[in-house]
N, C-alpha and C. Protein backbone atom coordinates (compact mmCIF):
# COMPACT_ATOMS: atom_id res chain seq x y z
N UNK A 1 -3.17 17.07 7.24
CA UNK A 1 -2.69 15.90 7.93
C UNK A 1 -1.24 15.65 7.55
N UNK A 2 -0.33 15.19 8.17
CA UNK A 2 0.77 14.78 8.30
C UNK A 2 1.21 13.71 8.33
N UNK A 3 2.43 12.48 7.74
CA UNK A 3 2.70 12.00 8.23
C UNK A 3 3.97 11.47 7.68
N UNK A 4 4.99 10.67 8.50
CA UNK A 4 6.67 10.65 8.53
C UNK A 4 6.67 9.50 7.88
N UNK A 5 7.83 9.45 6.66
CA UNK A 5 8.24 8.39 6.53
C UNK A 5 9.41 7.49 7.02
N UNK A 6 9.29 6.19 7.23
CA UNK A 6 10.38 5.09 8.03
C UNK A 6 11.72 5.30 7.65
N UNK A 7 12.55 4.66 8.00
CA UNK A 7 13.65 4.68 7.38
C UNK A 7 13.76 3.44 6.21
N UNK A 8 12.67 2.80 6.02
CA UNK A 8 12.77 1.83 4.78
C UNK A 8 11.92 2.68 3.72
N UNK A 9 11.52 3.42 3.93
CA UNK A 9 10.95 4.35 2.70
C UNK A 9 9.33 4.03 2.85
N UNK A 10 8.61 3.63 4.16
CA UNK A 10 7.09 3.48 4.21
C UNK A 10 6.60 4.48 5.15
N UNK A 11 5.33 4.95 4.46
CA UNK A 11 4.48 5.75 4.60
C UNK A 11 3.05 5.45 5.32
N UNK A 12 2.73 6.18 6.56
CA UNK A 12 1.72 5.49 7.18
C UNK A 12 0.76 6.43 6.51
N UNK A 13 -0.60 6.20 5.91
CA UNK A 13 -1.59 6.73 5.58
C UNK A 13 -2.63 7.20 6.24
N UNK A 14 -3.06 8.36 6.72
CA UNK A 14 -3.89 8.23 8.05
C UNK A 14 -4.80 7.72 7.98
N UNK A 15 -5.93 7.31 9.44
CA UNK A 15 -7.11 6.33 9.22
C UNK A 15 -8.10 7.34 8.43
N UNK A 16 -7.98 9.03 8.69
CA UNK A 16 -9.03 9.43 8.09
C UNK A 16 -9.20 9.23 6.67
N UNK A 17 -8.43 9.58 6.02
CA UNK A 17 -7.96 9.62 4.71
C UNK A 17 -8.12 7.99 4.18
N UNK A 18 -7.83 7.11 4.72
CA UNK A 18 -7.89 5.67 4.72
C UNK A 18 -9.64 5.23 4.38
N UNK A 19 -10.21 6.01 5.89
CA UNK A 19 -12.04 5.39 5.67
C UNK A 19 -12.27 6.66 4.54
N UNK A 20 -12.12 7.54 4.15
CA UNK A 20 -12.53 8.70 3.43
C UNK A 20 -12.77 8.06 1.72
N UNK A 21 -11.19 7.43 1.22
CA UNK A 21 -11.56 6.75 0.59
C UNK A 21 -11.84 5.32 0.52
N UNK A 22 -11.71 4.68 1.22
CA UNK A 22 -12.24 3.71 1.28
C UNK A 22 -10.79 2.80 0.52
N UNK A 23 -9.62 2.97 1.52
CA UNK A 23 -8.54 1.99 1.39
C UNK A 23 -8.23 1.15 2.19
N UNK A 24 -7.78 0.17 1.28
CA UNK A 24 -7.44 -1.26 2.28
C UNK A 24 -6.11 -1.71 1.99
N UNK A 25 -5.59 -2.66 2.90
CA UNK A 25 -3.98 -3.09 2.43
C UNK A 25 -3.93 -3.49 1.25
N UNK A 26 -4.91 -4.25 0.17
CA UNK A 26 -4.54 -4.55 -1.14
C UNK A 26 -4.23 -3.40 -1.99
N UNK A 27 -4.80 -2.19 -1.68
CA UNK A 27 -4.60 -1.16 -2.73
C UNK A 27 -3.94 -0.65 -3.13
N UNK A 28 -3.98 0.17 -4.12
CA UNK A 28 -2.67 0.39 -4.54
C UNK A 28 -2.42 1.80 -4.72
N UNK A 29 -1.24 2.79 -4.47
CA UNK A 29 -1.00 4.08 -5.08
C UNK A 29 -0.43 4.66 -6.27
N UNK A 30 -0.78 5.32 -6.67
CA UNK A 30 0.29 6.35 -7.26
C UNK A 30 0.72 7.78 -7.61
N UNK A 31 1.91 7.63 -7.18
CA UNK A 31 2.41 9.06 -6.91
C UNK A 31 2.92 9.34 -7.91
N UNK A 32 2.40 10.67 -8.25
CA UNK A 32 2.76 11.87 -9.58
C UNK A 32 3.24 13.25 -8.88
N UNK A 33 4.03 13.25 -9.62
CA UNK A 33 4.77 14.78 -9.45
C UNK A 33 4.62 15.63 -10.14
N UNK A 34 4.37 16.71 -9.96
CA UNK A 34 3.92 17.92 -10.22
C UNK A 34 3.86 19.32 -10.19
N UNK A 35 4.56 20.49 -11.12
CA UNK A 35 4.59 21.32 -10.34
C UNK A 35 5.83 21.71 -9.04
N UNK A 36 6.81 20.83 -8.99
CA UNK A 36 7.50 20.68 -7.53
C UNK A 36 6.66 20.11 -6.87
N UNK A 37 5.52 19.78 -7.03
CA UNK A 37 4.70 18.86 -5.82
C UNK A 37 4.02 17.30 -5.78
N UNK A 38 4.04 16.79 -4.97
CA UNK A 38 3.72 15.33 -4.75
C UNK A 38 2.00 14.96 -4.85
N UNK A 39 1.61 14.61 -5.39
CA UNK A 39 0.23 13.99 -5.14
C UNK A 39 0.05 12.50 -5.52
N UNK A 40 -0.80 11.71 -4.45
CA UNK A 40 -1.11 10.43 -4.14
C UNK A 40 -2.25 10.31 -4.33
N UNK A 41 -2.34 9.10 -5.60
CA UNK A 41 -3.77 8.83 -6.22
C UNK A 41 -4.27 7.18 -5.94
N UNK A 42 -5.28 6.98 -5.44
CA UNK A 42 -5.79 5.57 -5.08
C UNK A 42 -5.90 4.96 -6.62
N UNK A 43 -5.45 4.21 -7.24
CA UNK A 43 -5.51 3.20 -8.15
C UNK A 43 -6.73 2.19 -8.86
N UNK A 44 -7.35 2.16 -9.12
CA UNK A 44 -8.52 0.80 -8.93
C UNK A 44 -8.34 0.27 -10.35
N UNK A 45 -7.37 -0.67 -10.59
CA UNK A 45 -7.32 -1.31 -11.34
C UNK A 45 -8.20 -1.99 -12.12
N UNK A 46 -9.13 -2.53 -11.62
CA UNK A 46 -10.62 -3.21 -12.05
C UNK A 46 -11.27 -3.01 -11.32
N UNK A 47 -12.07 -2.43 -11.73
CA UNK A 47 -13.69 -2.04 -10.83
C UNK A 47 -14.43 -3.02 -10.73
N UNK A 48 -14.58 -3.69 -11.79
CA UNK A 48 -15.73 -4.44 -11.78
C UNK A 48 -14.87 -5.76 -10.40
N UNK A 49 -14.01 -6.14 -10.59
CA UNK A 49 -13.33 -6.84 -10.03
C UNK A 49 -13.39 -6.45 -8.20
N UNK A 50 -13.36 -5.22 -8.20
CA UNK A 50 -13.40 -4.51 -6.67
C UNK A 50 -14.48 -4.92 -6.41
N UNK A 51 -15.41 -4.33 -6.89
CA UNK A 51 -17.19 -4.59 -7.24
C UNK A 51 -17.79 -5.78 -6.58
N UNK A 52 -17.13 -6.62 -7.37
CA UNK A 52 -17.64 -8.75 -7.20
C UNK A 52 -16.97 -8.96 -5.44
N UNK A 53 -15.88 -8.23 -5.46
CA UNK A 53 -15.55 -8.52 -4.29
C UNK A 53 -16.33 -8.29 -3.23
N UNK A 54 -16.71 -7.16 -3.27
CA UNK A 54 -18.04 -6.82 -2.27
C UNK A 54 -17.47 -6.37 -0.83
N UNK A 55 -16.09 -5.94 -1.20
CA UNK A 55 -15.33 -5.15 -0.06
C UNK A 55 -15.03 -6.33 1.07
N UNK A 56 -14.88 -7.52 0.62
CA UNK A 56 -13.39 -8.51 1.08
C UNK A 56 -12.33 -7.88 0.31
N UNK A 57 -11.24 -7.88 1.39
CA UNK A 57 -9.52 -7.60 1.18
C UNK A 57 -8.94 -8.18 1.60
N UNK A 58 -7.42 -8.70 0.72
CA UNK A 58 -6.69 -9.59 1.18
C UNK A 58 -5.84 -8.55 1.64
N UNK A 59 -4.56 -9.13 1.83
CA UNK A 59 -3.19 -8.98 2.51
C UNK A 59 -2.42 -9.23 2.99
N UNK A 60 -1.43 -9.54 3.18
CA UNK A 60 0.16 -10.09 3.47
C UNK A 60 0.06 -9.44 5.50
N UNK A 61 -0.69 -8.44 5.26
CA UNK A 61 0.21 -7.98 7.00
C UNK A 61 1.26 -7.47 6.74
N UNK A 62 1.62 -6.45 7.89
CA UNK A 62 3.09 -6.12 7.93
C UNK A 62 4.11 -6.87 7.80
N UNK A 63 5.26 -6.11 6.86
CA UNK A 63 6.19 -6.89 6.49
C UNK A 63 7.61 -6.14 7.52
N UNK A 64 8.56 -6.89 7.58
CA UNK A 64 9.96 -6.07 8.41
C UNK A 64 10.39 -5.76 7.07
N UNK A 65 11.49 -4.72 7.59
CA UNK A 65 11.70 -3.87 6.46
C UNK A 65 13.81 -5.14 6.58
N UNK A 66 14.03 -5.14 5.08
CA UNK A 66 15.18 -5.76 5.30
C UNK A 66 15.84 -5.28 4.48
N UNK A 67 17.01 -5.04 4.99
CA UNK A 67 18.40 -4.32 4.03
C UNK A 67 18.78 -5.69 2.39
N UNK A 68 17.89 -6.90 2.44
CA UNK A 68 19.03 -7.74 2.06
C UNK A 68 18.37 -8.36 0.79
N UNK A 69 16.97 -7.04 0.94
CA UNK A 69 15.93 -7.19 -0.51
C UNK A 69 15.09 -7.98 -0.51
N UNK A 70 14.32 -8.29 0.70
CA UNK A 70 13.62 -9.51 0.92
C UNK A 70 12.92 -9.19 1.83
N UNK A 71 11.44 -9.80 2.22
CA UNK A 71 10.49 -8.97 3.10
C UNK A 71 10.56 -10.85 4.11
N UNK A 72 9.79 -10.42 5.12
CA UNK A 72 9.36 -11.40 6.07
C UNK A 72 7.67 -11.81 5.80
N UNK A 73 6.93 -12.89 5.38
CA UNK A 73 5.73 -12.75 5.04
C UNK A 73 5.19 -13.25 6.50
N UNK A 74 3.93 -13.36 6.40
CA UNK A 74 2.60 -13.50 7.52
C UNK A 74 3.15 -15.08 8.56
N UNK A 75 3.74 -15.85 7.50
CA UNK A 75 4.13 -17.32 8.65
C UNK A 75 6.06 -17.05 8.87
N UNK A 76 6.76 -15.97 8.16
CA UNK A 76 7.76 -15.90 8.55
C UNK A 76 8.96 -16.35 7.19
N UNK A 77 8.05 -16.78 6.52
CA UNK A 77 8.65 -17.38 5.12
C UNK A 77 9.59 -16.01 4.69
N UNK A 78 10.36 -16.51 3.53
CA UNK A 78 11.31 -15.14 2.84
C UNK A 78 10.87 -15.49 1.29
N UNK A 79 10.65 -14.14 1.08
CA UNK A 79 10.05 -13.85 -0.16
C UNK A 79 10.56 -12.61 -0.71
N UNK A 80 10.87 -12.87 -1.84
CA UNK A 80 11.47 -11.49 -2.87
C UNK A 80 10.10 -9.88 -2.90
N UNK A 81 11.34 -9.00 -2.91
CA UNK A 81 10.03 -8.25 -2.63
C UNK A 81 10.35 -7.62 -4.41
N UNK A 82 8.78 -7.49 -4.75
CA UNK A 82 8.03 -7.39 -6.16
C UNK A 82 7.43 -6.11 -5.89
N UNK A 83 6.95 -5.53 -6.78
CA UNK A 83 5.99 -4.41 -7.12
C UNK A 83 4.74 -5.05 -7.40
N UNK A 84 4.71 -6.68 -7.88
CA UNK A 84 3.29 -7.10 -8.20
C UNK A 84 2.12 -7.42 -7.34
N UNK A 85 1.29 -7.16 -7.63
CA UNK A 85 -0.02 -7.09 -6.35
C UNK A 85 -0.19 -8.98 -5.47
């Protein structure tokens, strides 16, 4: 499978790969390098925590991508963009 990244540096994940493991917008990646090569690992920070949830997921929604370091949230608000979940 294939797929292109934006010109803001985002990556669409395909749906197969998406229901395969069982990802949702809260989740999280990480990419290790290796070898010269890239591999992308699903994260699960707390299991037990995933667990209780019972497969409710939150999420923000798409964000616009902005040159000026700042994302657009779900009502339009401006918010610093973080690495934190």
């Amino acid at each position: 499978m294939r797929s292109t990244s934006t010109s803001c540096g985002r990556i669409v994940i395909p749906a197969e790969i998406r229901r395969r493991f069982k990802l949702g917008p809260a989740d999280r990646l990480e990419w290790l390098v290796e070898d010269g090569q890239i591999r992308v690992v699903p994260v699960r920070e707390d299991p037990i925590a995933a667990f209780r949830a019972g497969g409710k997921r939150g999420g923000a929604g798409p964000h616009a991508c902005s040159p000026t370091g700042r994302r657009t949230g779900t009502r339009g608000e401006q918010r610093p963009m973080t690495n934190d979940p």
